[in-house]
Protein backbone atom coordinates (compact mmCIF):
# COMPACT_ATOMS: atom_id res chain seq x y z
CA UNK A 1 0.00 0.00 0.00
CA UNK A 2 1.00 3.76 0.56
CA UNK A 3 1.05 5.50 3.43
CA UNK A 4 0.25 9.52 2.97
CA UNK A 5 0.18 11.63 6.99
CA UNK A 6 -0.94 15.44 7.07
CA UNK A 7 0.83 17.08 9.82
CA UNK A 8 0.62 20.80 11.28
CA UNK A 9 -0.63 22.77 14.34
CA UNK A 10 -4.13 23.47 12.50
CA UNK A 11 -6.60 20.43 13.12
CA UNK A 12 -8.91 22.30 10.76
CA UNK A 13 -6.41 22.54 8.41
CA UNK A 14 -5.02 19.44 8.63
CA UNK A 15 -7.89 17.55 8.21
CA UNK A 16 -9.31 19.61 5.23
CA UNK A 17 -6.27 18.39 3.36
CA UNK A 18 -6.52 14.83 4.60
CA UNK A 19 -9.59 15.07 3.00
CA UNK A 20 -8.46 16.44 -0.55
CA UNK A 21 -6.23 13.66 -1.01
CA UNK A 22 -8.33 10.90 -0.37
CA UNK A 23 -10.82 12.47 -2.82
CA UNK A 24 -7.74 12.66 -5.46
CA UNK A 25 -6.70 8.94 -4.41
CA UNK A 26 -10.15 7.72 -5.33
CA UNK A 27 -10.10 9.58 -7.84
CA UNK A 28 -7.45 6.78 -9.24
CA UNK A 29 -9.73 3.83 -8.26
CA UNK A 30 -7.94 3.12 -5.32
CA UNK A 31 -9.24 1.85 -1.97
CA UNK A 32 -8.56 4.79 0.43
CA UNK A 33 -8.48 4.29 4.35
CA UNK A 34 -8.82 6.97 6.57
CA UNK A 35 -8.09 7.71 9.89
CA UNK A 36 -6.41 10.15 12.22
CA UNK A 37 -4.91 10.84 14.93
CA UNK A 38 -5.49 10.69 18.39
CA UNK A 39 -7.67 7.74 17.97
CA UNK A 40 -10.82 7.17 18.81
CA UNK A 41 -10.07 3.59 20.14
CA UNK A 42 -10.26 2.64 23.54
CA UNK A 43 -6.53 3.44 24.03
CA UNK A 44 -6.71 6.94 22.15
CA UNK A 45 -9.92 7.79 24.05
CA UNK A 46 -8.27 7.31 27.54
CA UNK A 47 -5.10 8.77 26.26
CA UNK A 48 -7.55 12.27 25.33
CA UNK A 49 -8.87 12.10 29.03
CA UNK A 50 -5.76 11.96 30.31
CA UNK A 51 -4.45 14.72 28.19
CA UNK A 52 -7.75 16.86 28.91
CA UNK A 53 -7.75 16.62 32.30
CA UNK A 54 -4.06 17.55 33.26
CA UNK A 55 -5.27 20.85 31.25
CA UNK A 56 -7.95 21.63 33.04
CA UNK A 57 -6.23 22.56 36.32
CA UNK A 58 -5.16 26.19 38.31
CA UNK A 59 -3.72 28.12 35.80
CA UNK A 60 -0.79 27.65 37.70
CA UNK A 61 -0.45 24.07 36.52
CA UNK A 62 1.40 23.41 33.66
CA UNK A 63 0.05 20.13 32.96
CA UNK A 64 1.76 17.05 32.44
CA UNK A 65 5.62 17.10 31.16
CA UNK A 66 6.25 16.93 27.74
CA UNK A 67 7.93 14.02 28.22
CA UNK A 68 4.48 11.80 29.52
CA UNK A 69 2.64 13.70 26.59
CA UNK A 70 4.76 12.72 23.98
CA UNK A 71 4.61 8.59 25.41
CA UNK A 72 1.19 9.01 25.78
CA UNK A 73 0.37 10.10 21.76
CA UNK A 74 3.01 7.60 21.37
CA UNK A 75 1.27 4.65 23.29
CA UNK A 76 -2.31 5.57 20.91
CA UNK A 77 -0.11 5.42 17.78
CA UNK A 78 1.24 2.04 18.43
CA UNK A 79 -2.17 0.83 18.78
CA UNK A 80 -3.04 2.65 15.60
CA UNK A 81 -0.60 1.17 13.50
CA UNK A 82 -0.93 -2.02 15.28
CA UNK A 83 -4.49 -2.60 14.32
CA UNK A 84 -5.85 -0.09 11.47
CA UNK A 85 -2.50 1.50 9.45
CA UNK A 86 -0.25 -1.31 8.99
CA UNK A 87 -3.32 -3.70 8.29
CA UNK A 88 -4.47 -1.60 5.70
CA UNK A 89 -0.95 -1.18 4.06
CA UNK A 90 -0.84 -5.07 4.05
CA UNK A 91 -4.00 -5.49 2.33
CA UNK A 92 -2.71 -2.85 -0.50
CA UNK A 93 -4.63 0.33 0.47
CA UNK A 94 -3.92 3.74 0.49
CA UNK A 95 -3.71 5.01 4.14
CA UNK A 96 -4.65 8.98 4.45
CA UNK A 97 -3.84 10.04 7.98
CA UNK A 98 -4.54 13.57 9.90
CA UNK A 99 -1.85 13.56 11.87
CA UNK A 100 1.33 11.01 12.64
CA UNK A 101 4.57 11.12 14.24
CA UNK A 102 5.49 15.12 12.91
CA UNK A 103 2.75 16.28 14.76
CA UNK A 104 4.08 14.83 18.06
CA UNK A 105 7.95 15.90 17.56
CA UNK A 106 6.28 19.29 16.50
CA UNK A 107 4.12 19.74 19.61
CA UNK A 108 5.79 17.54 22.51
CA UNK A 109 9.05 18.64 21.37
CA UNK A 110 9.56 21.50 19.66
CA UNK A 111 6.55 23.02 21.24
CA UNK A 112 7.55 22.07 25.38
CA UNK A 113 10.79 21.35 24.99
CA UNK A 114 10.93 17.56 24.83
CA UNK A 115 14.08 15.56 23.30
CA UNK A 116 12.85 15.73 19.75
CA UNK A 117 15.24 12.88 18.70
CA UNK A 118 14.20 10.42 22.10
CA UNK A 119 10.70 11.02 20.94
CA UNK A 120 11.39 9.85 17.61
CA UNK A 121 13.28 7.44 19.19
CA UNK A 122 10.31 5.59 21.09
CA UNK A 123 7.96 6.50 18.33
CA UNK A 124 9.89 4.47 15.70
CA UNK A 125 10.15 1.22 18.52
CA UNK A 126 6.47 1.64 19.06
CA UNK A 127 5.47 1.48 14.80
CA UNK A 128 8.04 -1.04 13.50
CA UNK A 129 10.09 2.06 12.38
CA UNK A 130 6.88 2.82 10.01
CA UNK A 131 7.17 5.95 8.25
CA UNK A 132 4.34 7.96 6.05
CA UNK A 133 5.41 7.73 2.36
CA UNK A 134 4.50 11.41 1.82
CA UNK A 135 3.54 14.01 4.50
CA UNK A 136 1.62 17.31 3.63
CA UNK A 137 3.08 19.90 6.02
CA UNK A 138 0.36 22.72 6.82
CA UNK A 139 2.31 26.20 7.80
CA UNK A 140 1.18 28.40 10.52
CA UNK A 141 -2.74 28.30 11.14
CA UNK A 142 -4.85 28.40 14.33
CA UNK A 143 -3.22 27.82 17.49
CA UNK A 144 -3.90 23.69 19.03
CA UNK A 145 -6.13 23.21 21.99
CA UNK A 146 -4.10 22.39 24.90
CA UNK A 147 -5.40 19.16 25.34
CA UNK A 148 -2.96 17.26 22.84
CA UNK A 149 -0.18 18.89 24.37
CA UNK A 150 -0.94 17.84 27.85
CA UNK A 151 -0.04 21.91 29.05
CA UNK A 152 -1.84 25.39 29.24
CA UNK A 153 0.14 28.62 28.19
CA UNK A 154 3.78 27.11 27.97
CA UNK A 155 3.37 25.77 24.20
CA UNK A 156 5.90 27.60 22.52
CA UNK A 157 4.28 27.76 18.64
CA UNK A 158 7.09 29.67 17.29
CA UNK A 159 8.64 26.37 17.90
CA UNK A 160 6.39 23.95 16.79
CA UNK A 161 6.25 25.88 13.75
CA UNK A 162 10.14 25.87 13.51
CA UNK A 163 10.32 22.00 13.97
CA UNK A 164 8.16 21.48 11.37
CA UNK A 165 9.82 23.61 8.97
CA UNK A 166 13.52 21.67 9.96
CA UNK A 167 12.15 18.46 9.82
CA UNK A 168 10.56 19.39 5.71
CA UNK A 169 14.06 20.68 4.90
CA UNK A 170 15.43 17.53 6.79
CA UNK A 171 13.74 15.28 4.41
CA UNK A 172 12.14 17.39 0.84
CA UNK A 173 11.76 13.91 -0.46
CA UNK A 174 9.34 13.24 2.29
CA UNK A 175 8.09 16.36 3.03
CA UNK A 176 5.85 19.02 1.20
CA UNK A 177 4.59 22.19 2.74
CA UNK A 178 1.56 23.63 2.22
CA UNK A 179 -0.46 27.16 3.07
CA UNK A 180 -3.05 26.74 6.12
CA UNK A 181 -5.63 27.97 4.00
CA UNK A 182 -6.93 24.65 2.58
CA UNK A 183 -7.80 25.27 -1.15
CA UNK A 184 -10.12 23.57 -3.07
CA UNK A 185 -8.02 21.67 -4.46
CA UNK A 186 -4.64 19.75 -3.58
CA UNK A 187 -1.40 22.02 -4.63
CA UNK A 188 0.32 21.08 -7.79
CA UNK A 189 3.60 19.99 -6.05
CA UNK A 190 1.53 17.59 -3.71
CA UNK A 191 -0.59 16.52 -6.45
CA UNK A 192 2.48 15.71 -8.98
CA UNK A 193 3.86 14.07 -5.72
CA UNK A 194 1.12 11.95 -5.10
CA UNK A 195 0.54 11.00 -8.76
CA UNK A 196 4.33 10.12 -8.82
CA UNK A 197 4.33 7.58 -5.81
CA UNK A 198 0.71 5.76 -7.11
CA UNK A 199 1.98 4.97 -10.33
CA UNK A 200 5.20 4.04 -9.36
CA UNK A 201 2.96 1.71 -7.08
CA UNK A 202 -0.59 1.43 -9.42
CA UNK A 203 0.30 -1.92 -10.40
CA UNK A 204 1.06 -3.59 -6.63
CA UNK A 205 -2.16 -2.28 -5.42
CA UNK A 206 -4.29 -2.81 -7.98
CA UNK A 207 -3.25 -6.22 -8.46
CA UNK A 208 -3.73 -6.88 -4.47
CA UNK A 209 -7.56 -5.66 -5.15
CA UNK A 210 -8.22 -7.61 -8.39
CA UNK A 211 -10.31 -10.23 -7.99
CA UNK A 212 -9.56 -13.79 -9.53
CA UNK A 213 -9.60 -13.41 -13.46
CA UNK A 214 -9.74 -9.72 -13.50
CA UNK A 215 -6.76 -7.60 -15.25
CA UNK A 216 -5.18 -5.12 -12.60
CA UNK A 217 -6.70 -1.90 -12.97
């Protein structure tokens, strides 16, 4: 399969693009499975409460350390790729995810001040070393709730934003950033992206869908 993440501070904007490439995917005939992160399994529910209620305290609690934020979201991700990403992938589908690892090392890390490369570290035990294929950076855009974070007012976003941007010029085969405004249509650099990695792939996951008899699509 292929494995596409959309990754930024903007949930909003994140998902709107999640959502433009799983149109353009299926566009292609291909099954499309999406998701997002945190979950909404049983792990990724308590892992929200959690979160949620460490930032609902005196406003002279800081919530959780980064450091039990960051193995929290990484604790719901394991699940996730445990039971619905790397499933998926197996069975030849095209996994669209809002939100994956770069939103973590963005947040936890650049964001609080966590070990970027430690959290990276665990993340990569957690998934098998799984990595997204392609990952739609969204710049700037509305500031997160401080749930995810697991603090109140000590998120720096001048940060997060800053880790994002290193991370994109870290890896430009990887990454590809993109304007918070979602437009109505996928950018021409993600969409020649995208195009490039199906049909370098078309015929593995087509064949894995075709039923007995049938010519790969």
């Amino acid at each position: 399969g292929l494995f596409v993440s959309v990754d930024g501070v903007d949930a909003v904007a994140t998902a709107g693009y999640a959502a433009l490439v799983a149109v353009a995917v299926r566009a292609r005939e291909f099954v499309v499975a999406e998701t997002g992160e945190p979950t909404d399994s049983p792990t990724g529910r308590r892992v929200a409460e959690l979160l949620r209620a460490s930032s609902s305290g005196d406003d002279d609690d800081d919530g959780v350390e980064p450091e039990t934020a960051a193995l929290l979201s990484a604790a719901d991700r394991t699940e996730h790729v445990a039971a619905v990403i790397r499933p998926a992938l197996l069975r030849g589908e095209v996994v669209v995810c809002d939100r994956f690892l770069l939103t973590s090392l963005a947040l936890h890390g650049g964001g609080r001040g966590g070990d970027i490369d430690r959290i990276r570290t665990v993340n990569l035990w957690g998934t098998g070393g799984l990595f997204p294929d392609l990952t739609l950076v969204v710049e700037g855009g509305a500031d997160p709730t401080p749930g995810p974070t697991g603090g109140h007012d000590d998120l720096d976003l001048d940060a997060v934003r800053r880790t994002l941007r290193d991370e994109t010029e870290a890896d430009p085969d990887r990454y590809v950033l993109c304007p918070a405004d979602v437009p109505g249509e996928l950018p021409a650099a993600v969409n020649d992206r995208l195009q490039r990695l199906l049909d370098a792939r078309a015929s593995l996951i087509a064949a894995t869908h075709a039923s007995p008899g049938q010519a790969a699509r």
